[in-house]
C-alpha atoms as a PDB file:
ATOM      1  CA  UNK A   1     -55.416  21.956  30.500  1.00  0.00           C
ATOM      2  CA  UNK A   2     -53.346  23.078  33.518  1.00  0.00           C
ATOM      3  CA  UNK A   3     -52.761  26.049  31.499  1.00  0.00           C
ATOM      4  CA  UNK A   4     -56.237  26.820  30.832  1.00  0.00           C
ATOM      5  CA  UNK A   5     -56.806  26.932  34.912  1.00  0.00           C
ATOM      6  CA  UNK A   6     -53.629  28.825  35.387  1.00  0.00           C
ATOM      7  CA  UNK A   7     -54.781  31.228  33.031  1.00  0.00           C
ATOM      8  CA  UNK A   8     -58.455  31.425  34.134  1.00  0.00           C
ATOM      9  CA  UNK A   9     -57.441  31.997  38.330  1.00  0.00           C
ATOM     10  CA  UNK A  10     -55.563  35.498  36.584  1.00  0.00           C
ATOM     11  CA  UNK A  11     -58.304  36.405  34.788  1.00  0.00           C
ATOM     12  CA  UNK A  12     -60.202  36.049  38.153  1.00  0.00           C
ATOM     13  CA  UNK A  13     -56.991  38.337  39.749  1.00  0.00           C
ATOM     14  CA  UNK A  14     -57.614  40.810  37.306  1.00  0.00           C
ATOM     15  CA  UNK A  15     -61.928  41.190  36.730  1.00  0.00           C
ATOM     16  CA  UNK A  16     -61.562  41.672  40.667  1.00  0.00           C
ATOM     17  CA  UNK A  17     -58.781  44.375  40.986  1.00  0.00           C
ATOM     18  CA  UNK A  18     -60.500  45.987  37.911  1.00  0.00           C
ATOM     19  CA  UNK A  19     -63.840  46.458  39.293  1.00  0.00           C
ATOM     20  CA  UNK A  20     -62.677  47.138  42.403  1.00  0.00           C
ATOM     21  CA  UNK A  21     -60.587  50.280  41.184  1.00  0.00           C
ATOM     22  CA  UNK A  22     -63.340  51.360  38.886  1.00  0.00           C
ATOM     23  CA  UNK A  23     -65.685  51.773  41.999  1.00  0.00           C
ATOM     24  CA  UNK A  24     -63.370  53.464  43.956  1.00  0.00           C
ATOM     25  CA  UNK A  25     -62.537  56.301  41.040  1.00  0.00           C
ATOM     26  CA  UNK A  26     -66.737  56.018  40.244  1.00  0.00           C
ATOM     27  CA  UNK A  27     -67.324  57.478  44.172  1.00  0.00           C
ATOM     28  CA  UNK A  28     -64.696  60.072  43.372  1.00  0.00           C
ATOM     29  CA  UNK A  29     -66.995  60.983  40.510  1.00  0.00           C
ATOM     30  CA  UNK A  30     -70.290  62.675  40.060  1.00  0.00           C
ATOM     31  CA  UNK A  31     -73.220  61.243  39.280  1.00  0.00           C
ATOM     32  CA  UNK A  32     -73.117  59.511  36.177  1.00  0.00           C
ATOM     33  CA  UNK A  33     -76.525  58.785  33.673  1.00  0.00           C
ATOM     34  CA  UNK A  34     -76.770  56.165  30.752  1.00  0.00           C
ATOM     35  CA  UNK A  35     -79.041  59.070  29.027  1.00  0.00           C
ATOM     36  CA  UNK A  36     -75.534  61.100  28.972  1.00  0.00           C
ATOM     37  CA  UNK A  37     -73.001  58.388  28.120  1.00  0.00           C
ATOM     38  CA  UNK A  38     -70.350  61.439  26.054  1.00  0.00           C
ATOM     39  CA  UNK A  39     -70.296  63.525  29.642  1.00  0.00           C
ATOM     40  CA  UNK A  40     -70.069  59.552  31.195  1.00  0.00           C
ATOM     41  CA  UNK A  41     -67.370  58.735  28.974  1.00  0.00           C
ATOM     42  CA  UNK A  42     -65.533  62.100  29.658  1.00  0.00           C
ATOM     43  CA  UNK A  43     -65.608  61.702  33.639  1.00  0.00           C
ATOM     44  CA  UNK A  44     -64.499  58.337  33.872  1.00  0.00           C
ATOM     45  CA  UNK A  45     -62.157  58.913  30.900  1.00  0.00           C
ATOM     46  CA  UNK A  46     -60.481  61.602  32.961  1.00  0.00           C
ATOM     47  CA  UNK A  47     -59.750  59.253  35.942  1.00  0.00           C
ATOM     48  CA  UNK A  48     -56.701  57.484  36.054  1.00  0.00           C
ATOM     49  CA  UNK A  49     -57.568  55.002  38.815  1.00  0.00           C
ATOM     50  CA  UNK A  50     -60.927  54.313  36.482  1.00  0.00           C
ATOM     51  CA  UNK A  51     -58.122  53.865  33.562  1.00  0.00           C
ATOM     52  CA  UNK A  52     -56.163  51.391  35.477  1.00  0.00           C
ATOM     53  CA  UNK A  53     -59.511  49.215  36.576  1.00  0.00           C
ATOM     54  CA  UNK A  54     -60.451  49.516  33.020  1.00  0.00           C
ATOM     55  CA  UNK A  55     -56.641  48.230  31.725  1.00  0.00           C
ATOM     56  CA  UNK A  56     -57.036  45.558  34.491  1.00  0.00           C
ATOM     57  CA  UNK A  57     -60.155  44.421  32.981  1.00  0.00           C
ATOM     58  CA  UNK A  58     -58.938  44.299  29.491  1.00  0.00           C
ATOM     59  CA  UNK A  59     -56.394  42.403  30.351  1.00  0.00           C
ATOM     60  CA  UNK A  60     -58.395  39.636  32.293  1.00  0.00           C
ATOM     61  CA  UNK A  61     -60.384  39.764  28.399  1.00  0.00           C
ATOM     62  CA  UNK A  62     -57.460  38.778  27.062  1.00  0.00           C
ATOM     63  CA  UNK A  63     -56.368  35.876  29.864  1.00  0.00           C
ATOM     64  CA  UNK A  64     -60.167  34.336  29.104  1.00  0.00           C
ATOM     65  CA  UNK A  65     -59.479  34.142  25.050  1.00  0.00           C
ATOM     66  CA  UNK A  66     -56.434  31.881  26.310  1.00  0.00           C
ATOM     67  CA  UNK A  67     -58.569  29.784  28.660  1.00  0.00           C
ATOM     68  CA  UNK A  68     -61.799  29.241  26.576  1.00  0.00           C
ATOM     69  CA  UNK A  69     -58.730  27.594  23.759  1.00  0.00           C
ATOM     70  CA  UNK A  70     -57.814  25.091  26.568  1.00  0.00           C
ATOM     71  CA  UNK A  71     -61.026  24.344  28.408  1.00  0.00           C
ATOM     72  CA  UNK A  72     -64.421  22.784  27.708  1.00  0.00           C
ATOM     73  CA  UNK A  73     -66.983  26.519  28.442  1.00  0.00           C
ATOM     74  CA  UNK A  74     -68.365  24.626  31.523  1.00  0.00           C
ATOM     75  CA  UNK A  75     -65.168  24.115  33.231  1.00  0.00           C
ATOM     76  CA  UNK A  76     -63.942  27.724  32.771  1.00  0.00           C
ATOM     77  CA  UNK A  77     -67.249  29.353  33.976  1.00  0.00           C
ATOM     78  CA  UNK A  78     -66.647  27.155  37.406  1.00  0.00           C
ATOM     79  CA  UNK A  79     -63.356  28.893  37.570  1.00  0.00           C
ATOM     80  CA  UNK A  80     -64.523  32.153  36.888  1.00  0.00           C
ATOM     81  CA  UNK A  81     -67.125  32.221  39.055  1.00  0.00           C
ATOM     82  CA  UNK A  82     -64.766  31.099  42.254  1.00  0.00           C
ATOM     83  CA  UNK A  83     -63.342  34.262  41.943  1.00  0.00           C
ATOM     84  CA  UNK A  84     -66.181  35.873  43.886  1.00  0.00           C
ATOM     85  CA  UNK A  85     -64.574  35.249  46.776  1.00  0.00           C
ATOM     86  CA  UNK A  86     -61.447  37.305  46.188  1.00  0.00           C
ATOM     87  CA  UNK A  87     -63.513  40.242  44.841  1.00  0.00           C
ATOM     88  CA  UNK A  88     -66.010  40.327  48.011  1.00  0.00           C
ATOM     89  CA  UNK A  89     -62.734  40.288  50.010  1.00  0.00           C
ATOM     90  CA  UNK A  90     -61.240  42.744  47.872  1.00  0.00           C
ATOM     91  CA  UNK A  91     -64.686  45.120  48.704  1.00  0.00           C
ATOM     92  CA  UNK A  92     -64.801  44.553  52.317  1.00  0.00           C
ATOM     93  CA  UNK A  93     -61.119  45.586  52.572  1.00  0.00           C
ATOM     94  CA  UNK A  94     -60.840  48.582  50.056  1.00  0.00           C
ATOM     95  CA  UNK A  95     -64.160  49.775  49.316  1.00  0.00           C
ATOM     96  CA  UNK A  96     -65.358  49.188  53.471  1.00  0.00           C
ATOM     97  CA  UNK A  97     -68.265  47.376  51.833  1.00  0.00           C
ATOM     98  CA  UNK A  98     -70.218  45.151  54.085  1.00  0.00           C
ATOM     99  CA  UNK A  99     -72.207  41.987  53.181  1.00  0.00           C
ATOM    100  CA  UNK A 100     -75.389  41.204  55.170  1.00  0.00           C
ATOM    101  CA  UNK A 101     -75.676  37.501  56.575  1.00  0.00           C
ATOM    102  CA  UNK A 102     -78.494  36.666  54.043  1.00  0.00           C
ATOM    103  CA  UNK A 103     -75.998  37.825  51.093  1.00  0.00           C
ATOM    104  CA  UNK A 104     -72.885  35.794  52.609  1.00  0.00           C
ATOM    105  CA  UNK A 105     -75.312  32.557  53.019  1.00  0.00           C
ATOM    106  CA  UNK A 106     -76.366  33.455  49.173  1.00  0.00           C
ATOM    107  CA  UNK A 107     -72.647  33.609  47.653  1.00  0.00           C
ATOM    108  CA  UNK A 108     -72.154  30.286  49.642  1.00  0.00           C
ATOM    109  CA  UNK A 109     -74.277  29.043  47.798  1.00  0.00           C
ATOM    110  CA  UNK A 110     -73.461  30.014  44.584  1.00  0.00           C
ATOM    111  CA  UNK A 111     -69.891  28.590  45.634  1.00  0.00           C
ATOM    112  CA  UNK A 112     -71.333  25.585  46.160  1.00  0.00           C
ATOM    113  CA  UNK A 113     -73.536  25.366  43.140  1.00  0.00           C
ATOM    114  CA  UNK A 114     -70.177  25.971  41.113  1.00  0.00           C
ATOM    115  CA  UNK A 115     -68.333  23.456  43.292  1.00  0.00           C
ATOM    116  CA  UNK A 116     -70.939  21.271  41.730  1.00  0.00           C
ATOM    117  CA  UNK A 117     -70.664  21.979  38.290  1.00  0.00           C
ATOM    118  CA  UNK A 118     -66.305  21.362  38.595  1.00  0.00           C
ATOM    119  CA  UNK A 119     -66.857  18.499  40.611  1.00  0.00           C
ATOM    120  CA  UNK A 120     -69.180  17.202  37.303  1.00  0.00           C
ATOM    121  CA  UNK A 121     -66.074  17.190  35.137  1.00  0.00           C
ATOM    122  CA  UNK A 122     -63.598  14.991  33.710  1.00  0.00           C
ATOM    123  CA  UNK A 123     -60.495  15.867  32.366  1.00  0.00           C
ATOM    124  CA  UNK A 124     -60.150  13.734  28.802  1.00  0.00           C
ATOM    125  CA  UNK A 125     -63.594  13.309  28.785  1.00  0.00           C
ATOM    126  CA  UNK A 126     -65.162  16.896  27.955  1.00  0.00           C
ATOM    127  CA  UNK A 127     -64.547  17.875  24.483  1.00  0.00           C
ATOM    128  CA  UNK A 128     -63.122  21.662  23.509  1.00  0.00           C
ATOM    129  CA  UNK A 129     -65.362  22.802  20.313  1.00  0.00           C
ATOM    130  CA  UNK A 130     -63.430  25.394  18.293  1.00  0.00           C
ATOM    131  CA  UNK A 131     -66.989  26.765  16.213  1.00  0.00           C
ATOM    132  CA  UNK A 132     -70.661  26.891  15.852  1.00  0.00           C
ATOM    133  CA  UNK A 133     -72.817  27.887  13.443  1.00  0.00           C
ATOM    134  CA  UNK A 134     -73.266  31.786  13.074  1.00  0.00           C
ATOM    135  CA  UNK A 135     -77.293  32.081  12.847  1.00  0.00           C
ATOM    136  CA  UNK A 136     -77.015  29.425  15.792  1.00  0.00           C
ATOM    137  CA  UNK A 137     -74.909  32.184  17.491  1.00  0.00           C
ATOM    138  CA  UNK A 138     -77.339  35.057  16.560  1.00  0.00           C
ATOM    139  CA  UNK A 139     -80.418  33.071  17.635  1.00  0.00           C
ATOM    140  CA  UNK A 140     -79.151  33.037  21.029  1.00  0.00           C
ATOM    141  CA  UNK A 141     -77.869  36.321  21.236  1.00  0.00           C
ATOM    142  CA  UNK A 142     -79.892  38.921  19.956  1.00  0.00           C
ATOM    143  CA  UNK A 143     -83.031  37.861  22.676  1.00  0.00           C
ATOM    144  CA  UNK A 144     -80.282  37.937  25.169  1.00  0.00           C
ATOM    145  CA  UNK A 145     -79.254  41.462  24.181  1.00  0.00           C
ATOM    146  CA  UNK A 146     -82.926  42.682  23.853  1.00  0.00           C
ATOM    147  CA  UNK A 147     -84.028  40.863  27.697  1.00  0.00           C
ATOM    148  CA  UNK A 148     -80.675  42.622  29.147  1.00  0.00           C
ATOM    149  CA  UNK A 149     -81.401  46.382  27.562  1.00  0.00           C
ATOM    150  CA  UNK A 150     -85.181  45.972  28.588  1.00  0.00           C
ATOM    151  CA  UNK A 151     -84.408  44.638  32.195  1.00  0.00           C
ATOM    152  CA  UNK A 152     -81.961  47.363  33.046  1.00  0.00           C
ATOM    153  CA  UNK A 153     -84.181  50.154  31.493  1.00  0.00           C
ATOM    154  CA  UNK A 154     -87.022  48.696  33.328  1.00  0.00           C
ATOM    155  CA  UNK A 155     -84.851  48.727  36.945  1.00  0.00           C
ATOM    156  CA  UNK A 156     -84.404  52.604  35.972  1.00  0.00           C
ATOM    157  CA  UNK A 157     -87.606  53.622  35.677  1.00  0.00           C
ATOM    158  CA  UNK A 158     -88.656  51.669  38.762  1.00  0.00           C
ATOM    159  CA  UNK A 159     -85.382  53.844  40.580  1.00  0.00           C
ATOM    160  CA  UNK A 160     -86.425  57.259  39.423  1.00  0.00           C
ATOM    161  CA  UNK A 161     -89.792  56.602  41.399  1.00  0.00           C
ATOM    162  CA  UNK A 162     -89.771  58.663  44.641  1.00  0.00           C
ATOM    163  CA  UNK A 163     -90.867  56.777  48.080  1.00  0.00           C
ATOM    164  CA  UNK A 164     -88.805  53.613  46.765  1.00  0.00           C
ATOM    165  CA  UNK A 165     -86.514  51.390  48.848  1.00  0.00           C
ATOM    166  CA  UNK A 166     -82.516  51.931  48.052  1.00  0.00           C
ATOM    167  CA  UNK A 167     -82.384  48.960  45.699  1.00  0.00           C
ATOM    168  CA  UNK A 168     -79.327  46.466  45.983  1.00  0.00           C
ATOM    169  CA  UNK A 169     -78.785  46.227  42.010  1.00  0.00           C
ATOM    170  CA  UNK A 170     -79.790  42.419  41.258  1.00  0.00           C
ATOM    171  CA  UNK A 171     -81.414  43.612  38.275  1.00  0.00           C
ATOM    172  CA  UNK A 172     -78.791  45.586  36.985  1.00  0.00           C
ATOM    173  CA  UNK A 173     -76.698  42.696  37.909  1.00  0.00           C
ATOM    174  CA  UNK A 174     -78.600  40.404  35.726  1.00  0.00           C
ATOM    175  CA  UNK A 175     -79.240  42.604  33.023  1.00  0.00           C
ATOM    176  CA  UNK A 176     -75.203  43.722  32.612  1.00  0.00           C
ATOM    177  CA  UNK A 177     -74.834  40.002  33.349  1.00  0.00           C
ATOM    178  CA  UNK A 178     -76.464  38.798  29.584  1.00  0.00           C
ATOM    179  CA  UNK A 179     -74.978  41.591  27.965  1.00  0.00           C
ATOM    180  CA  UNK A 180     -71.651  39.891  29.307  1.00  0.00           C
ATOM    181  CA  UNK A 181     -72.568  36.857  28.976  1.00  0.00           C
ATOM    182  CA  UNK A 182     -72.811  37.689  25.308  1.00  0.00           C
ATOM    183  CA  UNK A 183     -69.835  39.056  25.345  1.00  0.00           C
ATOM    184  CA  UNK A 184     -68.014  35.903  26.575  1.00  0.00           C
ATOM    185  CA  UNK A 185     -69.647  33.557  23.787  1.00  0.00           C
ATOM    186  CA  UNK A 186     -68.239  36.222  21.300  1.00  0.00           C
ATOM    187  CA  UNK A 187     -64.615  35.526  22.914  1.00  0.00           C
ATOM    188  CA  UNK A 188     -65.105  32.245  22.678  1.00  0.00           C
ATOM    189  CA  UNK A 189     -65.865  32.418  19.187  1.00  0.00           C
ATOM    190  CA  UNK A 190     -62.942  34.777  18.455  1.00  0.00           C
ATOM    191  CA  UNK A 191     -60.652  32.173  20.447  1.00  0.00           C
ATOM    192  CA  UNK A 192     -61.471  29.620  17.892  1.00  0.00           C
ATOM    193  CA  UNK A 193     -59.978  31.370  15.001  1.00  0.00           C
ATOM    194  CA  UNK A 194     -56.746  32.236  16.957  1.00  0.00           C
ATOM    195  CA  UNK A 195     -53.695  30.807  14.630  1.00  0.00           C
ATOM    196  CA  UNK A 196     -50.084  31.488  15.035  1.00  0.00           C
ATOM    197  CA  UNK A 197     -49.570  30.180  11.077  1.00  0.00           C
ATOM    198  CA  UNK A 198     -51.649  32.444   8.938  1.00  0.00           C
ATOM    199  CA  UNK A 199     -52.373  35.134  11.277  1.00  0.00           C
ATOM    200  CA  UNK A 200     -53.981  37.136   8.256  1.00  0.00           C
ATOM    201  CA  UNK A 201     -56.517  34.965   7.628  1.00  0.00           C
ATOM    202  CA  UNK A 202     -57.215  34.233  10.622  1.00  0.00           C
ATOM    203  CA  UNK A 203     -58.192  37.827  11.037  1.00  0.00           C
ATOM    204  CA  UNK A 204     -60.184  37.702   7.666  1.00  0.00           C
ATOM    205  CA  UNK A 205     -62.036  34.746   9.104  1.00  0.00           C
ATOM    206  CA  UNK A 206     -62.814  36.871  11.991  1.00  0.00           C
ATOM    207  CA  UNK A 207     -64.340  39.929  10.404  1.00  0.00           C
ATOM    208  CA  UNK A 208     -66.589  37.599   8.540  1.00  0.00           C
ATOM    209  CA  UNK A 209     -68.014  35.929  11.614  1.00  0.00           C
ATOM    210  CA  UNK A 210     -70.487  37.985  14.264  1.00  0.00           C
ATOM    211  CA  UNK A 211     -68.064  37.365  16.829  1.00  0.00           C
ATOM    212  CA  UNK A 212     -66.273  41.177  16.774  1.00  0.00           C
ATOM    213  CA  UNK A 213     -69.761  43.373  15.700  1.00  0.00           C
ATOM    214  CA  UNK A 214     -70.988  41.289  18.789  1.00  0.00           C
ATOM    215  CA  UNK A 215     -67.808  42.314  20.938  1.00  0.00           C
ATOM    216  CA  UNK A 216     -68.405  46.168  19.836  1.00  0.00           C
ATOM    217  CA  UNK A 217     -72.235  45.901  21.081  1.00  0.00           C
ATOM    218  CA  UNK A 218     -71.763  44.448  24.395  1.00  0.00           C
ATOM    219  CA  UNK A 219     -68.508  46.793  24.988  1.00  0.00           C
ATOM    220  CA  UNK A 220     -70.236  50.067  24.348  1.00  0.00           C
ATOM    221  CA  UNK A 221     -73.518  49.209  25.721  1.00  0.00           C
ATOM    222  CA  UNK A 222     -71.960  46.839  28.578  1.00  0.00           C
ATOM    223  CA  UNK A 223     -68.923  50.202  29.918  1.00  0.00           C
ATOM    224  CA  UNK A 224     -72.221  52.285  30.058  1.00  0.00           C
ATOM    225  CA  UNK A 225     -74.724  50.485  31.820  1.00  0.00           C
ATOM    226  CA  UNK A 226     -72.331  49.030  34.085  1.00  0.00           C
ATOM    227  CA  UNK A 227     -70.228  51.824  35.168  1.00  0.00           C
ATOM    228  CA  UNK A 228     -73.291  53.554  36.382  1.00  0.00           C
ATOM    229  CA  UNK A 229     -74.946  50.672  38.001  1.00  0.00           C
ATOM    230  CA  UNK A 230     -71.351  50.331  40.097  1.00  0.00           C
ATOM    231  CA  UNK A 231     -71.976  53.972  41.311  1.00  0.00           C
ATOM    232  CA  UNK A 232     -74.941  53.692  42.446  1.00  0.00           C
ATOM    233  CA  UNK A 233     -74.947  49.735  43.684  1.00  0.00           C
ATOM    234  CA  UNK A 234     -72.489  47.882  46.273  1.00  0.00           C
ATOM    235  CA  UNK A 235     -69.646  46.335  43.970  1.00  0.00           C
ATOM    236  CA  UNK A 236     -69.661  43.169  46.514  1.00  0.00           C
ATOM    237  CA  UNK A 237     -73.556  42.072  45.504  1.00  0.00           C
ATOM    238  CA  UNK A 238     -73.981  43.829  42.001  1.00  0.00           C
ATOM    239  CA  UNK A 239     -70.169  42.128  40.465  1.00  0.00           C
ATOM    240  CA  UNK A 240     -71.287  38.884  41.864  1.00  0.00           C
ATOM    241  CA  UNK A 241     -74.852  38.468  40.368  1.00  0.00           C
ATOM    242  CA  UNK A 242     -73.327  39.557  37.061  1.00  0.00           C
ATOM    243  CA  UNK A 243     -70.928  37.275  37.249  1.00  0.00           C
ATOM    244  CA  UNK A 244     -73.210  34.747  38.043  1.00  0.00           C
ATOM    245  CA  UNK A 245     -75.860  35.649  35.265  1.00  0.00           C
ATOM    246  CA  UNK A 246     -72.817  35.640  32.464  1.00  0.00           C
ATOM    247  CA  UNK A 247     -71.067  31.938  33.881  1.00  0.00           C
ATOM    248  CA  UNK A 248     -74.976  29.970  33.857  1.00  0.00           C
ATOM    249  CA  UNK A 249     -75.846  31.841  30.639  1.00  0.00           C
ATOM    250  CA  UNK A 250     -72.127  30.841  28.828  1.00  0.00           C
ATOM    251  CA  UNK A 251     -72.281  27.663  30.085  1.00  0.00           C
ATOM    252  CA  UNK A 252     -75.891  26.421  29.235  1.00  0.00           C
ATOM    253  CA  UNK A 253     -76.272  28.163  25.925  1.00  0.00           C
ATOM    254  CA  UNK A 254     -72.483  28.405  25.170  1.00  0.00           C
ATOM    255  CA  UNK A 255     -72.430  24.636  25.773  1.00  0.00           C
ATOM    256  CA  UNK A 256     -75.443  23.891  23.570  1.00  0.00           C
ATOM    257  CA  UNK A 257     -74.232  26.223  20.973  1.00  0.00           C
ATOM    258  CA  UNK A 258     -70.270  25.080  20.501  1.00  0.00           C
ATOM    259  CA  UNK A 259     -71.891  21.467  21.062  1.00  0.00           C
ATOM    260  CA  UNK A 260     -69.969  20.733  23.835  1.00  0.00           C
ATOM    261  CA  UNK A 261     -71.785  17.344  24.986  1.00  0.00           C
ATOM    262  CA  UNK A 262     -73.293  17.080  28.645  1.00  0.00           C
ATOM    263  CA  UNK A 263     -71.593  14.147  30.185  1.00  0.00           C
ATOM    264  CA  UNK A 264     -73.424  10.691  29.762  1.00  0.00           C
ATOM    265  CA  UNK A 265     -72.706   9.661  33.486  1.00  0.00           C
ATOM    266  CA  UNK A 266     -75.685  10.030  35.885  1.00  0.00           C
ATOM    267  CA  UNK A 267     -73.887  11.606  39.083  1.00  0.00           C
ATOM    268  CA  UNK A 268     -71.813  13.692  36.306  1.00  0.00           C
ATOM    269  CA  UNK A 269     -74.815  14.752  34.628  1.00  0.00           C
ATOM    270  CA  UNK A 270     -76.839  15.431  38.093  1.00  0.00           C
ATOM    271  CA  UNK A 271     -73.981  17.617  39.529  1.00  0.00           C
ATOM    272  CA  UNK A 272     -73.740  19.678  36.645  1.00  0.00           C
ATOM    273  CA  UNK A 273     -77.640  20.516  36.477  1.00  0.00           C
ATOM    274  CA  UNK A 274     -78.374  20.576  39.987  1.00  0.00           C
ATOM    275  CA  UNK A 275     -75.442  22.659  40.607  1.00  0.00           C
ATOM    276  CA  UNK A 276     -77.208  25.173  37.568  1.00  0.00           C
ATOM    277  CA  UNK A 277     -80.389  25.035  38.881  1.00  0.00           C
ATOM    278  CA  UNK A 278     -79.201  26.085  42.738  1.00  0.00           C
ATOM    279  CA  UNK A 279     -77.428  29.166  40.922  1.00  0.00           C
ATOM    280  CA  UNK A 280     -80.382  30.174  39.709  1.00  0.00           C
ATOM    281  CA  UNK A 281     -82.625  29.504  42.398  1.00  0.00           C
ATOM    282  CA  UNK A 282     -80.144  31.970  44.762  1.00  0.00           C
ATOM    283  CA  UNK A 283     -80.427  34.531  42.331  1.00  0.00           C
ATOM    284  CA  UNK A 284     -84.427  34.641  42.451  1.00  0.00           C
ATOM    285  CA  UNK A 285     -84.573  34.681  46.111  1.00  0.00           C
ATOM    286  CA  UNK A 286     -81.860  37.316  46.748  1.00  0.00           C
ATOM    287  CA  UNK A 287     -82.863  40.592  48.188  1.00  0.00           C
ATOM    288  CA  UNK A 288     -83.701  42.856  45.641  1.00  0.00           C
ATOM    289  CA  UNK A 289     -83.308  46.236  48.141  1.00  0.00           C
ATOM    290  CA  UNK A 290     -81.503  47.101  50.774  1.00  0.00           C
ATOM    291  CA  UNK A 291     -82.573  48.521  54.345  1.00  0.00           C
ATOM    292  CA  UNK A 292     -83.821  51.758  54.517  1.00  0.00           C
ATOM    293  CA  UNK A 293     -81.158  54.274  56.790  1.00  0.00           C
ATOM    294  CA  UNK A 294     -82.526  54.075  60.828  1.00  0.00           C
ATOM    295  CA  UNK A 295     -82.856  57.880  61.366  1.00  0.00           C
ATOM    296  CA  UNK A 296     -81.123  58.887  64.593  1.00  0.00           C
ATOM    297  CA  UNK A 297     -82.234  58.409  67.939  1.00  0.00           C
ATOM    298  CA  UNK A 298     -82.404  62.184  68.828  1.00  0.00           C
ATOM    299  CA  UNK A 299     -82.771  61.426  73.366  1.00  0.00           C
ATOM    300  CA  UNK A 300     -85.027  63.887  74.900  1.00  0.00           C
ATOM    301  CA  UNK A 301     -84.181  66.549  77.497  1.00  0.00           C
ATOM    302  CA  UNK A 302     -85.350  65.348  81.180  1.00  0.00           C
ATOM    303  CA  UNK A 303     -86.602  68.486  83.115  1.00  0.00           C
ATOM    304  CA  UNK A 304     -87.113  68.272  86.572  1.00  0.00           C
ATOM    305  CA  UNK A 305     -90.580  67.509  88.057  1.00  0.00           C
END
């Protein structure tokens, strides 16, 4: 178990620095459009500090296949989630992003909330499921896929309008957050075929299930959508409410879905939802624009009476 956590804090290491870099090289950049994703590709493709956020987010991919073989989904999306705190650091510091107080009292919360949900389990107690049933997995995933594409298309057309508020990216946030959260079920699922004594059919196994057509969906669709959200949204807010969306999403339906039991003891049990429900209740209440730019006080010229 200890190296489930061990695994999951460098996974939280690495999905920080890789953002991070990858919104540094994206101001570098010009403007990027998901109606263009070959030119999108090209630019980014043709940054090495994007290349070296990307590699560090690969890599925190492969950290979370270890950690979802070791811990029950709940557990690791508490773990995940704490490591908000290192990438709002991480902006403040590199990227000179700053946080307003409503935002800071909003990711406390969410701390809290996932505080909660930890705090709710019991090592030797929660089970680690190793499969679930592929049209259970498809069921949940497709409407996820179709709500994420629809949200984010609908937060574009409502940007293009002219007279609009800058907005702070919650909805791309949510809607790159179910395309991840997606994503992280199909890990999960992959993780449960990983074998170190028949590697080949272990791999056979894995073609046969969703779990990799799902990975190639979210990956194309999720490097578009949120590379050019990032641009155009503070890293600090937009990374945390998709991390957020993709933790509650993983570990409701992921928990449902691998049939990972809720626990049978009433505090347990009322942590872990209460601490689900205050997630989601920050996310509906945080601000969905940001302050309009003051223009500058321009002081007029005394002349003498």
């Amino acid at each position: 178990m200890w190296w489930g956590v061990a695994a999951a804090l460098l996974a939280n290491v690495l999905y920080s620095t890789g953002f991070v870099l990858e919104k540094r090289a994206l101001a570098a950049l010009p403007e990027v459009d998901i109606r263009r994703p070959a030119r999108l590709l090209r630019l980014v493709l043709g940054s090495p500090l994007w290349i070296g956020g990307s590699l560090a987010l690969a890599s925190g991919f492969g950290a979370q296949l270890a950690v979802y073989r070791t811990l029950p989904i709940a557990a690791a999306q508490g773990i995940f989630v704490s490591g908000l705190v290192l990438l709002v650091l991480l902006s403040a510091r590199l990227l000179g992003e700053e946080t307003s107080g409503r935002e800071r009292y909003a990711l406390g919360a969410i701390l809290l909330a996932l505080l909660m949900v930890v705090l709710s389990l019991r090592e030797g107690s929660d089970r680690v499921s190793r499969s679930a049933p592929a049209p259970l997995i498809l069921t949940v995933c497709l409407p996820s896929l179709a709500a994420g594409l629809w949200l984010y298309g609908a937060a574009e057309r409502r940007a293009r309008h002219r007279h609009r508020m800058p907005t702070t990216g919650v909805e791309y946030g949510v809607a790159v957050g179910l395309l991840y959260g997606v994503s992280s079920l199909a890990i999960k699922g992959v993780s449960s075929y990983l074998t170190t004594s028949d590697l080949a059919g272990a791999v056979i196994d894995v073609l046969r299930s969703p779990y990799p057509y799902l990975l190639l969906f979210t990956g194309a669709f999720g490097l578009v959508m949120s590379q050019a959200a990032l641009q155009r949204c503070r890293a600090s807010l937009i990374v945390p409410v998709c991390t957020t969306v993709t933790s509650l999403f993983t570990a409701v339906l992921g928990t449902l879905a691998f049939g990972e039991a809720l626990p049978h003891d009433p505090v347990r049990l009322t942590l872990r939802l209460a601490g689900t429900a205050l997630a989601v209740s920050v996310l509906l209440v945080m601000p969905k624009h940001d302050a309009a730019p003051q223009p500058p006080i321009v002081a007029k010229e005394l002349t003498p009476p």
